[in-house]
N, C-alpha and C. Protein backbone atom coordinates (compact mmCIF):
# COMPACT_ATOMS: atom_id res chain seq x y z
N UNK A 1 -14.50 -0.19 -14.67
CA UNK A 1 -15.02 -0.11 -13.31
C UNK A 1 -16.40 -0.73 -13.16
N UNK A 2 -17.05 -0.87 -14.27
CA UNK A 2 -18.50 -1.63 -14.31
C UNK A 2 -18.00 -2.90 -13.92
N UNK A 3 -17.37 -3.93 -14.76
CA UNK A 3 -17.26 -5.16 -14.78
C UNK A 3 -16.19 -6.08 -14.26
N UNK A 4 -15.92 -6.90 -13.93
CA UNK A 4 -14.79 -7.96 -13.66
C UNK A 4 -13.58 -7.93 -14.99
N UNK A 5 -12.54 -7.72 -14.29
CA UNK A 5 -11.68 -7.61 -15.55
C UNK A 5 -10.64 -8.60 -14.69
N UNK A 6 -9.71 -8.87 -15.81
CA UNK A 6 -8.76 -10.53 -15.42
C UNK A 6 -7.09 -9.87 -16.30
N UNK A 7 -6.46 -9.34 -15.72
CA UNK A 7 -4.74 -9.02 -15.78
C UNK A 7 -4.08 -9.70 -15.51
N UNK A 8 -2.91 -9.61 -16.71
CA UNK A 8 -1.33 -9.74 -15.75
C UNK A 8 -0.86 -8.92 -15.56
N UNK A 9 0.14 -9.41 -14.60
CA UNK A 9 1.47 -8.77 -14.05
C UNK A 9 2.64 -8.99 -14.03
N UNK A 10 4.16 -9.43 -14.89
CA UNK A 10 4.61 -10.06 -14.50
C UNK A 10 4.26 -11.37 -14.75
N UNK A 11 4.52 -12.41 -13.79
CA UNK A 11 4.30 -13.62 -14.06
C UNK A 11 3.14 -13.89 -13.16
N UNK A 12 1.96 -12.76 -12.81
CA UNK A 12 0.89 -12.99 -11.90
C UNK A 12 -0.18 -12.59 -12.47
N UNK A 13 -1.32 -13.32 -12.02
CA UNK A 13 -2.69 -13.27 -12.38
C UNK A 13 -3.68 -12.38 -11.43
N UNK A 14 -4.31 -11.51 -11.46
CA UNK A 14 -5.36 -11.05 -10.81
C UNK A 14 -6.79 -10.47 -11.44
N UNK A 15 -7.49 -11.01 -10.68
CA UNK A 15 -9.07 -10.64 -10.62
C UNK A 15 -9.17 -8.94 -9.77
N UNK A 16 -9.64 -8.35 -11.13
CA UNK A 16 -10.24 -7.06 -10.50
C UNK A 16 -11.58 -6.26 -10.63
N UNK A 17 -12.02 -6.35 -9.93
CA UNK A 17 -13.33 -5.87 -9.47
C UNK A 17 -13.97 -4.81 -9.43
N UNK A 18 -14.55 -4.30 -9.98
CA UNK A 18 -15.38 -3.18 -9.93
C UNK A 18 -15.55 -1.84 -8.56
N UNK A 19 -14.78 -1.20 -8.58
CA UNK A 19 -14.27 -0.13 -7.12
C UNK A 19 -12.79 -1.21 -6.82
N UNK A 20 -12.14 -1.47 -7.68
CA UNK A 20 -11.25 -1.66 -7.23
C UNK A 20 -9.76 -1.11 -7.76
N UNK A 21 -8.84 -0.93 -7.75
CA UNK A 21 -7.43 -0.03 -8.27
C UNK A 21 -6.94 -1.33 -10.00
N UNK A 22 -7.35 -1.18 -10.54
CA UNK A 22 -6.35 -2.33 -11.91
C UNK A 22 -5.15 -1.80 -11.88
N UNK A 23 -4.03 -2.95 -11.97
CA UNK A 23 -2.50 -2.31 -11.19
C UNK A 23 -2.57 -1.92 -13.10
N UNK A 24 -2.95 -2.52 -13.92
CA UNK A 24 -2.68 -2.59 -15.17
C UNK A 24 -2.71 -0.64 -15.55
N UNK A 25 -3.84 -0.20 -14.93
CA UNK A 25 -4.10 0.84 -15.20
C UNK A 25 -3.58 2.35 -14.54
N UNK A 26 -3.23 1.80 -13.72
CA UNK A 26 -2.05 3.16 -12.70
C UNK A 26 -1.06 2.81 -12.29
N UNK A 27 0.13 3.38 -12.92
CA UNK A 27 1.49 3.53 -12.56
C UNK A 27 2.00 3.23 -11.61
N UNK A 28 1.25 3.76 -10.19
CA UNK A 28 1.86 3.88 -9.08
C UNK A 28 1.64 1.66 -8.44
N UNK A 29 0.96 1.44 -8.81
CA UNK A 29 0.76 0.11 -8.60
C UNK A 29 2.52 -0.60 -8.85
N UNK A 30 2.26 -0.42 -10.41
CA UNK A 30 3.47 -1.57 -11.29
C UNK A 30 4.73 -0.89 -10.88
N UNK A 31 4.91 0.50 -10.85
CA UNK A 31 6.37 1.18 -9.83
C UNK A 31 6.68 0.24 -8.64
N UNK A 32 5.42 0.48 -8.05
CA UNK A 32 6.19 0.02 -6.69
C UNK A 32 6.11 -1.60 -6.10
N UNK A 33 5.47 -2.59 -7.11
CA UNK A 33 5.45 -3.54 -6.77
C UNK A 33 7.23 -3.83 -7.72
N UNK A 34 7.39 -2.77 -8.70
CA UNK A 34 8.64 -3.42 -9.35
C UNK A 34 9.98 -3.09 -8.49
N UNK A 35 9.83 -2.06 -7.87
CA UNK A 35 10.69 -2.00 -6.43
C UNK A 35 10.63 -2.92 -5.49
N UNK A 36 9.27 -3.33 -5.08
CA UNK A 36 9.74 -4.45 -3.93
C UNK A 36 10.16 -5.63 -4.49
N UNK A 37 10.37 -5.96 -5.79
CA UNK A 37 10.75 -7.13 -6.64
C UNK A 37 12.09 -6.67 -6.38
N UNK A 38 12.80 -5.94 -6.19
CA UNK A 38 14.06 -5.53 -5.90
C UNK A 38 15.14 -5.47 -4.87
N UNK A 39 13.89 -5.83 -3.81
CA UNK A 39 14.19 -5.68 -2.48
C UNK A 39 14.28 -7.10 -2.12
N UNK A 40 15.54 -6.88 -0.07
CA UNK A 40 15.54 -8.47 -0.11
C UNK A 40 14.44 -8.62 1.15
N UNK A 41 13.29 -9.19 0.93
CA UNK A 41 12.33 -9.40 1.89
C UNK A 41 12.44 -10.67 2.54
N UNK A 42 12.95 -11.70 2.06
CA UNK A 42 12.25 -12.93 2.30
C UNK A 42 12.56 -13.26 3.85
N UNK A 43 11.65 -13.82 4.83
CA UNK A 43 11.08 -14.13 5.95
C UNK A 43 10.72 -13.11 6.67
N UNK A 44 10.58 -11.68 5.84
CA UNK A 44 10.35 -10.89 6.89
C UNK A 44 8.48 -10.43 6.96
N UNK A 45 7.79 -9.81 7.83
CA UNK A 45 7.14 -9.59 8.21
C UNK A 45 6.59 -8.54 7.44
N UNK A 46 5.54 -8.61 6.31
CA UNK A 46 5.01 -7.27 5.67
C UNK A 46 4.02 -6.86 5.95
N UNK A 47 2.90 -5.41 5.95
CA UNK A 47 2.16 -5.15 6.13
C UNK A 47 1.69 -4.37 4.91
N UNK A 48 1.05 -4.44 4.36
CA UNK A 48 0.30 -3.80 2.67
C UNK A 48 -0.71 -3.37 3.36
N UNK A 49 -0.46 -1.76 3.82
CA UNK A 49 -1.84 -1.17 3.95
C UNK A 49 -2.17 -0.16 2.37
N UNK A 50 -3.80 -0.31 2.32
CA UNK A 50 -4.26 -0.21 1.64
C UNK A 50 -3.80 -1.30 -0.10
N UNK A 51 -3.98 -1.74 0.03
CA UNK A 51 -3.36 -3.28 -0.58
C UNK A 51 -4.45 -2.95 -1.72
N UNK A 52 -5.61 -3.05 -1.90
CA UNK A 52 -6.20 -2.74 -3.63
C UNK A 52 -6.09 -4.31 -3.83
N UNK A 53 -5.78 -4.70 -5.26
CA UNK A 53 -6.01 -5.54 -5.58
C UNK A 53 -5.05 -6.94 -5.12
N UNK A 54 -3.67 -6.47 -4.56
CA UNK A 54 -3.29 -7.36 -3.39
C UNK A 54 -1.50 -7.62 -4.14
N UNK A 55 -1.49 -7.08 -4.84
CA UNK A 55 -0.05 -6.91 -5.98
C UNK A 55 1.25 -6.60 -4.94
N UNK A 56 0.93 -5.40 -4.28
CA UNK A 56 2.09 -5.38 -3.32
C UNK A 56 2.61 -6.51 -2.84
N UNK A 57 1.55 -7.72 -1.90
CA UNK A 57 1.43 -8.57 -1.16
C UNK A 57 2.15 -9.52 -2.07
N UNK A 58 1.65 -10.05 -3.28
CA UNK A 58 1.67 -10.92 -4.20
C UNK A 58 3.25 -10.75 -4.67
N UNK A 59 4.43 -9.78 -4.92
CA UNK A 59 5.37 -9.45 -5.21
C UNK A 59 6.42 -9.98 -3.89
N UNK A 60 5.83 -9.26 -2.87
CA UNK A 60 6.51 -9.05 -1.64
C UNK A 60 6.93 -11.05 -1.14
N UNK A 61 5.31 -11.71 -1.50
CA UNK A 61 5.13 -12.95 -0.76
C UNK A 61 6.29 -14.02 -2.07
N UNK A 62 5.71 -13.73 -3.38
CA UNK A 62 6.81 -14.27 -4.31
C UNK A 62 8.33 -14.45 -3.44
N UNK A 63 8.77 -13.50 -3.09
CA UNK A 63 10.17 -13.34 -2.66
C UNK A 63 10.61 -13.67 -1.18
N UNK A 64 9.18 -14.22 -0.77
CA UNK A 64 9.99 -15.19 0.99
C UNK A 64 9.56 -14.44 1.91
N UNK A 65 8.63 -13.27 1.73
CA UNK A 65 8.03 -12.68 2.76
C UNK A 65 6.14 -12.89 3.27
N UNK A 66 5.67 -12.59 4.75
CA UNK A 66 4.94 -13.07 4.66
C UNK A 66 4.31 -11.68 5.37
N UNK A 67 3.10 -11.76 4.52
CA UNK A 67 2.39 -10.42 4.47
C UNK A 67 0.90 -10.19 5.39
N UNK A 68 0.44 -9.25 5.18
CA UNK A 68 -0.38 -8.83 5.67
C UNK A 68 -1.18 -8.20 5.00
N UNK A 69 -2.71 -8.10 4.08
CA UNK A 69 -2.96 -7.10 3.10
C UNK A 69 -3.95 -6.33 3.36
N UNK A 70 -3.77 -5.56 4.10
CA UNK A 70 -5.47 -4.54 4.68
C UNK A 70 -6.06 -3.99 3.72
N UNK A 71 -7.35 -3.88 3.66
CA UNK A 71 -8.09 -2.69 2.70
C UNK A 71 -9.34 -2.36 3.26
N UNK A 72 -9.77 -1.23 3.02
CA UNK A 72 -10.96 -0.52 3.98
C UNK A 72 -12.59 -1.18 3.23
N UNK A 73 -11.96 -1.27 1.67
CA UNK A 73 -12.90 -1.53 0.91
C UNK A 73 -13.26 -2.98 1.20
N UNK A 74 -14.40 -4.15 1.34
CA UNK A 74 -14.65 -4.99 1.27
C UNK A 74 -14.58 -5.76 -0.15
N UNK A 75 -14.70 -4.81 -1.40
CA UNK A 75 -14.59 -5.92 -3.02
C UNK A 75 -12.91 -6.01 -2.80
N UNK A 76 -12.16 -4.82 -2.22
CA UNK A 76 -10.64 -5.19 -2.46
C UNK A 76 -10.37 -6.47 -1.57
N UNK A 77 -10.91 -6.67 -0.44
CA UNK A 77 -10.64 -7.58 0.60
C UNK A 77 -10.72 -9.00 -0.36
N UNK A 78 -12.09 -9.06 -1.00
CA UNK A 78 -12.01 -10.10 -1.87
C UNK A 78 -11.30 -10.28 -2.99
N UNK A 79 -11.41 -9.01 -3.61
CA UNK A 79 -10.18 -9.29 -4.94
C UNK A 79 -9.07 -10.27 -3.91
N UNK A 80 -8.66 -9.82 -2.93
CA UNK A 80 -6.93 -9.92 -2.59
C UNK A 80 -7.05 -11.49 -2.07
N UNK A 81 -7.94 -12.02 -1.68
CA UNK A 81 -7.91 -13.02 -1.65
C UNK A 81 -8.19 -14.19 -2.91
N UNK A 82 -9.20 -13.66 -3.40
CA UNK A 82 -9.33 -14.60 -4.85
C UNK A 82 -7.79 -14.56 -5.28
N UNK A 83 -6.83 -13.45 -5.83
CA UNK A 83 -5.78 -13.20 -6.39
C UNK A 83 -4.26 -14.00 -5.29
N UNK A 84 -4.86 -13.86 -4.29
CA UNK A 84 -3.31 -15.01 -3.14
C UNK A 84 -4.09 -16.34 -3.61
N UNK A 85 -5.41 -16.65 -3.82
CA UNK A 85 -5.41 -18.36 -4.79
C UNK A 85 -4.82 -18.57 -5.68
N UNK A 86 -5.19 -18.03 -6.61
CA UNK A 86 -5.23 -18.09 -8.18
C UNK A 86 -3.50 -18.02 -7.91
N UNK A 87 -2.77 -17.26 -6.85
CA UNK A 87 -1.17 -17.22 -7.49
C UNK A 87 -0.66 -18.06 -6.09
N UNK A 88 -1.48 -18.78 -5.89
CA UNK A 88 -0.49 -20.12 -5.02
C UNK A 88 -0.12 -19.18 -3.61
N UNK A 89 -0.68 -18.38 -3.13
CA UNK A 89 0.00 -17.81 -1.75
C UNK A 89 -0.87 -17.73 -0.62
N UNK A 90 -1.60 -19.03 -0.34
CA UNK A 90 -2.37 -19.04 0.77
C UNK A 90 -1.65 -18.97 2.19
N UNK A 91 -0.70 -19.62 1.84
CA UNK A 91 0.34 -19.78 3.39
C UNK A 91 1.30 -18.60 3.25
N UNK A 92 1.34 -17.60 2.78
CA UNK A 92 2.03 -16.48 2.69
C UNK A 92 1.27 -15.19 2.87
N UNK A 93 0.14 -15.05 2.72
CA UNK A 93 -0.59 -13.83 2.90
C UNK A 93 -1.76 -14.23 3.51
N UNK A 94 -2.45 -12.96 4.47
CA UNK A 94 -3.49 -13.06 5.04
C UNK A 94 -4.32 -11.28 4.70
N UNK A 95 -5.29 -11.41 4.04
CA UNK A 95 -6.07 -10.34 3.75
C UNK A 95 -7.19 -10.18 5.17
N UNK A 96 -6.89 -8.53 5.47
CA UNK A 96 -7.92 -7.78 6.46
C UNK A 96 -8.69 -6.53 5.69
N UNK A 97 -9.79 -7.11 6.51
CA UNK A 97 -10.78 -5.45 6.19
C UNK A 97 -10.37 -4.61 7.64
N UNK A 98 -9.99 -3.37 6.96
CA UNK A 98 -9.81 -2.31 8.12
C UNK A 98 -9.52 -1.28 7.39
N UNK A 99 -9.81 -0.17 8.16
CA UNK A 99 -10.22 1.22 8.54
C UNK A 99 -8.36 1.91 8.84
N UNK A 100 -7.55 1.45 8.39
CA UNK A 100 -6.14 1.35 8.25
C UNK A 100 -5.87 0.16 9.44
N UNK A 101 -5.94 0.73 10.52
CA UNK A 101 -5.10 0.17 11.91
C UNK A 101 -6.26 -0.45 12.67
N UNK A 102 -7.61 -0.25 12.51
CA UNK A 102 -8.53 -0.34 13.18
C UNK A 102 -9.41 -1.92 13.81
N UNK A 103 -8.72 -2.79 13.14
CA UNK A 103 -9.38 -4.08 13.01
C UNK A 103 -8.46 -4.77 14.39
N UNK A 104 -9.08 -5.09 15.21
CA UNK A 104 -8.56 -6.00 15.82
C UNK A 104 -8.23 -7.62 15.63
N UNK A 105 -8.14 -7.70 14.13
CA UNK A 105 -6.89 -8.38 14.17
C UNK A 105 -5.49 -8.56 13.85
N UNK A 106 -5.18 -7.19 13.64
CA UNK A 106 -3.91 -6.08 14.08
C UNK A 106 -3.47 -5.86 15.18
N UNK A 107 -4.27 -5.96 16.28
CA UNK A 107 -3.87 -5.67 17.21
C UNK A 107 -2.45 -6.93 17.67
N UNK A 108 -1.48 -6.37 18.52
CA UNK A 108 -0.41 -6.43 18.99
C UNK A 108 0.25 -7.67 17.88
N UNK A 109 0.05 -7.10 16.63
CA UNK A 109 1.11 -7.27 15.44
C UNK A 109 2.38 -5.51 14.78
N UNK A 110 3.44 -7.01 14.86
CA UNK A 110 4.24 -5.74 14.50
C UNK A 110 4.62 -6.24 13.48
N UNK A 111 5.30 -5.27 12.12
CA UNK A 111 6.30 -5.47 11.32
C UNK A 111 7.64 -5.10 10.55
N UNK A 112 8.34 -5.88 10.01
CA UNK A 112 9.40 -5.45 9.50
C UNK A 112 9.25 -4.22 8.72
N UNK A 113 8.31 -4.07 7.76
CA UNK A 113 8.20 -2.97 6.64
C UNK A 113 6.77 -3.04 6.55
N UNK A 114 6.19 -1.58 6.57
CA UNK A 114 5.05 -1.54 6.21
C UNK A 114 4.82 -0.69 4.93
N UNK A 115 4.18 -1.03 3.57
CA UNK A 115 4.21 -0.66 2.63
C UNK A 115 2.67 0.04 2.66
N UNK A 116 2.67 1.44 1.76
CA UNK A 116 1.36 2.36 1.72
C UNK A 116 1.63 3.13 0.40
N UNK A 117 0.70 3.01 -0.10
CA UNK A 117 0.68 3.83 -1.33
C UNK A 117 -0.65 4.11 -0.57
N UNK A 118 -0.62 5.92 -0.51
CA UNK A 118 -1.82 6.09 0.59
C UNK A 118 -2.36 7.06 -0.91
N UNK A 119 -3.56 7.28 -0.47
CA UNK A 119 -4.54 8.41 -0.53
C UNK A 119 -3.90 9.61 -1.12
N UNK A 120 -3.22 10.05 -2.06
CA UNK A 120 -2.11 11.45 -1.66
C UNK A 120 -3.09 12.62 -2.18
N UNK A 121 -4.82 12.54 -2.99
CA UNK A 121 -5.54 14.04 -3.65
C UNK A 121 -6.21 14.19 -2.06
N UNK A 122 -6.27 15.24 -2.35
CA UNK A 122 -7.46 16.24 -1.54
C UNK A 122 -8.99 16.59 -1.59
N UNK A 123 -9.75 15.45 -0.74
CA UNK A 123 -11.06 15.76 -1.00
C UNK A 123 -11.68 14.70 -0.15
N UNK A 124 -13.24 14.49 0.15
CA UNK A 124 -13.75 13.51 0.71
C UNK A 124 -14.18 12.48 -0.61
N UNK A 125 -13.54 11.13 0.04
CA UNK A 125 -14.21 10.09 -0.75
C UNK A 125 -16.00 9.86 -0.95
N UNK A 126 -16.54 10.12 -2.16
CA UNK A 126 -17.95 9.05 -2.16
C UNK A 126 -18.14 8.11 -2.35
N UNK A 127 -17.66 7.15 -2.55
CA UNK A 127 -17.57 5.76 -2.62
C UNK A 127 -16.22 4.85 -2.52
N UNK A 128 -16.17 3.70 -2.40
CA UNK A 128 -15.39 3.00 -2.15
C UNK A 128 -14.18 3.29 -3.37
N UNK A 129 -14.65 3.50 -4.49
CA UNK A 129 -13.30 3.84 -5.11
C UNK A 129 -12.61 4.87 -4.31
N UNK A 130 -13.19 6.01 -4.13
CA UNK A 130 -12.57 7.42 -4.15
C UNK A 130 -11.79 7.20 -3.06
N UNK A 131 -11.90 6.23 -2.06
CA UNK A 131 -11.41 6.15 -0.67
C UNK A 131 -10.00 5.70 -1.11
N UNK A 132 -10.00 4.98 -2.21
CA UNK A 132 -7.99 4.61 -2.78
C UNK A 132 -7.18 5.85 -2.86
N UNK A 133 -7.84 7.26 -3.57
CA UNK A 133 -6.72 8.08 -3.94
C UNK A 133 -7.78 9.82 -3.15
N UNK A 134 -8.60 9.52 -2.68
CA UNK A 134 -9.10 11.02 -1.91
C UNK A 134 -8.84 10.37 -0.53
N UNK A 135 -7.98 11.42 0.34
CA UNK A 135 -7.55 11.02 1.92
C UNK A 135 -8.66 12.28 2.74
N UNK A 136 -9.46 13.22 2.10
CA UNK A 136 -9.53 13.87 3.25
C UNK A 136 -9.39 15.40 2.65
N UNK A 137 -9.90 16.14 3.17
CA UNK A 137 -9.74 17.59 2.25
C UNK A 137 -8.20 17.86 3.00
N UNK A 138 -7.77 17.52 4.15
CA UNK A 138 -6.44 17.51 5.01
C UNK A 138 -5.64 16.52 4.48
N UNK A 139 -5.78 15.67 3.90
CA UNK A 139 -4.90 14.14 3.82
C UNK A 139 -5.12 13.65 5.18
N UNK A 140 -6.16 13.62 6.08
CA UNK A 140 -6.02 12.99 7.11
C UNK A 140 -6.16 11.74 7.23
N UNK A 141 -6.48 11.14 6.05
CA UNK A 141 -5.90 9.48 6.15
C UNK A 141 -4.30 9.11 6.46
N UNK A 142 -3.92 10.71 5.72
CA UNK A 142 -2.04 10.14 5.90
C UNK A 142 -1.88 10.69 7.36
N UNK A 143 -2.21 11.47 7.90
CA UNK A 143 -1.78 11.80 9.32
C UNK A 143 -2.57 10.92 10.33
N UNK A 144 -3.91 10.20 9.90
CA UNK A 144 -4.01 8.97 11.05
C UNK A 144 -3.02 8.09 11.10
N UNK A 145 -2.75 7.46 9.18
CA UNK A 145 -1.86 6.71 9.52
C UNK A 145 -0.42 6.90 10.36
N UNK A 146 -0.10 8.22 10.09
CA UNK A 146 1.30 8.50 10.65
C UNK A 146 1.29 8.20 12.11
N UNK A 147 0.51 8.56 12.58
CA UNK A 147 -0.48 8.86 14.23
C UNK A 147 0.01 7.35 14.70
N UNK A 148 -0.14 6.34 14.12
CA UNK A 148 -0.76 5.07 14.50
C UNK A 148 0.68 3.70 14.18
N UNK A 149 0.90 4.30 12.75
CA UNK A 149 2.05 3.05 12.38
C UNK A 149 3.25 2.85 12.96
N UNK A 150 3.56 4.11 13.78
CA UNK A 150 4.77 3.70 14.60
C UNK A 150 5.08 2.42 15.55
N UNK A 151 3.45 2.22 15.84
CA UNK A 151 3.33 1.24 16.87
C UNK A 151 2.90 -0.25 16.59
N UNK A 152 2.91 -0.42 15.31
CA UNK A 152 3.01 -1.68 14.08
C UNK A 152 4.38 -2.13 13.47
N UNK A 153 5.63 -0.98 14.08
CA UNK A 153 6.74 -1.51 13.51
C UNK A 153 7.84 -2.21 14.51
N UNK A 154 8.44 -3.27 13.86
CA UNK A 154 9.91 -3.87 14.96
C UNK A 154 10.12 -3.07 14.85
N UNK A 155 11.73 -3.81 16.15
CA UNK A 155 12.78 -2.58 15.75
C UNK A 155 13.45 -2.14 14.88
N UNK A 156 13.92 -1.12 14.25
CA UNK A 156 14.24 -1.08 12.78
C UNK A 156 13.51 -1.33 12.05
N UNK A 157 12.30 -1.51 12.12
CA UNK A 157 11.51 -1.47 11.22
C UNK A 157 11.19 -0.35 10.03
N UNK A 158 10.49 -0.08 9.17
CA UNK A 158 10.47 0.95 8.13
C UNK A 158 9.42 0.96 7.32
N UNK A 159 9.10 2.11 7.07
CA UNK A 159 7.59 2.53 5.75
C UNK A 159 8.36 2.83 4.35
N UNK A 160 7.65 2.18 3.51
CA UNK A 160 8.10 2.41 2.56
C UNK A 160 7.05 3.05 1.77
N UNK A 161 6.79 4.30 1.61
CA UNK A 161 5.76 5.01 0.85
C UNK A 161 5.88 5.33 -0.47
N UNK A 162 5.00 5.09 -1.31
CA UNK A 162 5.13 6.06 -2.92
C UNK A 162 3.92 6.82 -2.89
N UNK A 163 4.36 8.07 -3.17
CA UNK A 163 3.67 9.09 -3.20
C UNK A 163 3.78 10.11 -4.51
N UNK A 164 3.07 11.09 -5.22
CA UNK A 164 2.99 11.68 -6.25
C UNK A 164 3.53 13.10 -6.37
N UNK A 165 3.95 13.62 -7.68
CA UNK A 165 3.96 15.18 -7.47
C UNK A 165 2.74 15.77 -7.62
N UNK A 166 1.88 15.17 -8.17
CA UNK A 166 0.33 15.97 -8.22
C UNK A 166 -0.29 16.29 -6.69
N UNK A 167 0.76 15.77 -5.51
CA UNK A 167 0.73 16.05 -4.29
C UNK A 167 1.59 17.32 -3.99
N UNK A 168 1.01 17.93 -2.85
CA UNK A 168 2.03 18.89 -2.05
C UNK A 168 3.47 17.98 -1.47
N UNK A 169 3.66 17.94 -2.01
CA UNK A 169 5.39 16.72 -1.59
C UNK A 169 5.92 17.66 -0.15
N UNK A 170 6.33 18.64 -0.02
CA UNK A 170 6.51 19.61 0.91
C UNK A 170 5.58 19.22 2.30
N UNK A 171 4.43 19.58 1.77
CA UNK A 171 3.89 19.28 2.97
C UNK A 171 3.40 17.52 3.49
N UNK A 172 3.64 16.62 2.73
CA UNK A 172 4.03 14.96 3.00
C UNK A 172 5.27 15.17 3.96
N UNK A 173 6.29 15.84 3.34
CA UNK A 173 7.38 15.44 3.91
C UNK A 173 7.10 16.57 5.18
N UNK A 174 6.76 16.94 6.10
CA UNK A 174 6.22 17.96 7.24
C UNK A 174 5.70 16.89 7.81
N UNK A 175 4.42 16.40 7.28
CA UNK A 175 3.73 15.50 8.25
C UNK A 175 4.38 14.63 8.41
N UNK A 176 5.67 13.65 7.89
CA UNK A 176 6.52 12.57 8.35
C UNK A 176 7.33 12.98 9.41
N UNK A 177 8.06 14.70 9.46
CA UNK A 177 8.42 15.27 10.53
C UNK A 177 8.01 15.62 11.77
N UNK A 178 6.43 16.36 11.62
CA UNK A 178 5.94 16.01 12.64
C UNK A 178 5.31 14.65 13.63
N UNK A 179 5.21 13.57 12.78
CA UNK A 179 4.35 12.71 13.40
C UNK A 179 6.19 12.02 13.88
N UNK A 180 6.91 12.82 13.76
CA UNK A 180 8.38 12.05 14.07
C UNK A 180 9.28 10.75 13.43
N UNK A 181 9.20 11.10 12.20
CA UNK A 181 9.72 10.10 11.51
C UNK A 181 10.99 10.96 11.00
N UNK A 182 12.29 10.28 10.19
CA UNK A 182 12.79 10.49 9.12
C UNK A 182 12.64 9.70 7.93
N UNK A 183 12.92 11.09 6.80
CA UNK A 183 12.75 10.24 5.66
C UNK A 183 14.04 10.11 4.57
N UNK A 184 13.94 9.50 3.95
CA UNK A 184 14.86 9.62 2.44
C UNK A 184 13.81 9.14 1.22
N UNK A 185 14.26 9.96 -0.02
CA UNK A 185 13.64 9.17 -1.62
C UNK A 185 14.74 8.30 -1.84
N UNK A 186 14.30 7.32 -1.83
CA UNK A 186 14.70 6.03 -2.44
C UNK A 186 14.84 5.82 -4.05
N UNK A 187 13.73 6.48 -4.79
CA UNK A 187 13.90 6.36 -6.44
C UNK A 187 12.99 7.52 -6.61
N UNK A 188 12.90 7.95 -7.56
CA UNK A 188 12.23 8.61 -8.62
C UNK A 188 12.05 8.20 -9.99
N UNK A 189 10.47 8.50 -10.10
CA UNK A 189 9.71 7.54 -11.64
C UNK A 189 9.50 8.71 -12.57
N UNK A 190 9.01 8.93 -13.35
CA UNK A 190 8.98 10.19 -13.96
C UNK A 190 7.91 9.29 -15.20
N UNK A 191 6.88 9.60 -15.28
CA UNK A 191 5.84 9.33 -16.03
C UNK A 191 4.99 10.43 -16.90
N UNK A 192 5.41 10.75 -18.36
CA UNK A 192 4.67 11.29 -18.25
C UNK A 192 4.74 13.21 -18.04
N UNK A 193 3.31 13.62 -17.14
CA UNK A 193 3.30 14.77 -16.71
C UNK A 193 3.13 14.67 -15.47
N UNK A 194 3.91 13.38 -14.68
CA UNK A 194 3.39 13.18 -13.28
C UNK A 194 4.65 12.32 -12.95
N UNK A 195 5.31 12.70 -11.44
CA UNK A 195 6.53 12.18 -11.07
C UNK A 195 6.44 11.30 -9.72
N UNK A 196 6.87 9.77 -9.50
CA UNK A 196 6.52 9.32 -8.36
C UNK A 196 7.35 8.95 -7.78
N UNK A 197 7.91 9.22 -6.19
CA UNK A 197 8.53 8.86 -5.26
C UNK A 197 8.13 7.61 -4.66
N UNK A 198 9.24 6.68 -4.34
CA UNK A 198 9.18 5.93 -3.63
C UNK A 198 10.28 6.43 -2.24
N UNK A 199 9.60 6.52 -1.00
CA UNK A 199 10.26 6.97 0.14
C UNK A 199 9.92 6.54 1.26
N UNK A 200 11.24 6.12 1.88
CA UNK A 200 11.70 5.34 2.90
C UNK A 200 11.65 6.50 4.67
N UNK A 201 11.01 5.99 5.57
CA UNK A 201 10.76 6.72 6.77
C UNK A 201 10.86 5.77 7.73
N UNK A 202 11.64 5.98 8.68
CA UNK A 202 12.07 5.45 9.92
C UNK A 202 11.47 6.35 11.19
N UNK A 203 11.77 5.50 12.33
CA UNK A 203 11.33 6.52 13.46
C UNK A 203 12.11 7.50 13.56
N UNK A 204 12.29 8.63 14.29
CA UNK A 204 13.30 9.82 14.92
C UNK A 204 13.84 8.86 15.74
């Protein structure tokens, strides 16, 4: 976390930065970018909120889709762009700084799938790291987002979330109910002493 460190992935290169997520180093990264390697995306419309070092994007754009990579943090904003050079995807991805939904240049964009590996511990962030995996002593990063992404998706559109058991899973799946979604688990990872969902939510 002090210094510039230089990974692969796969057959991809990224620059990671100091307050920034190394996919090398947490699970939930290489899970779910190896799921959307699975998936059939190509020409559709992605949105990578909270994007980190830009891997979602970078997987998603490999396969014919054209993305979107938000991050609140400004070093991730840059990681994600140094990393769409270095792997040839300038005309496939476009990196935003925002506050999730907040940047107007989101505004009256919609998409096919919006991908979030959100925030899932409990607590206030102090710095730009903590803001990747602390949402809020509430998780109210996940209930703004819920609040808000409905109105970022086509029709048929869909979230594709991975989320943890070191989370209240119970109460994730409440707030997808209330903010009016349905959901399904799509896979289960099992790492370990720690289990991760990847799960699929549509509107009601």
């Amino acid at each position: 976390m002090e210094r510039i460190v230089f990974e692969k992935v796969k057959k991809f290169s990224f620059t990671i930065r100091p307050t920034v997520f190394n996919p090398n180093d947490y699970y939930s990264s290489k899970i779910f970018a190896s799921y959307i390697n699975s998936m059939e995306v190509e020409g559709k419309n992605i949105l990578d909120m909270g994007s980190g070092s830009g891997i979602v994007s970078i997987f998603a754009a490999s396969k014919g889709a054209f993305c979107t990579a938000v991050d609140n943090n400004p070093v991730a904003v840059k990681c994600i762009n140094e990393n769409i050079i270095q792997n040839h995807f300038t005309k496939k991805i476009t990196a935003i700084e925002s506050d999730l939904f907040e940047s107007k240049q989101l505004e009256n964009k919609k998409f096919d799938v919006i991908f979030f590996n959100p925030p899932y511990y409990k607590g206030i962030p102090k710095n730009n790291f903590e803001t990747a995996f602390k949402g809020g002593n509430n998780l109210e990063v996940i209930q703004r987002f819920l609040a808000s992404s409905k109105n970022y998706l086509l029709k048929n559109g869909i979230i594709i979330f991975i989320v943890s058991s070191d989370m209240d899973i119970d109460e994730f799946f409440n707030m997808l109910n209330t903010a009016g979604y349905n959901y399904k688990i799509l896979t289960t990872n099992k790492k370990y002493f720690e289990t991760f969902y990847i799960i699929e939510a549509v509107i009601n």
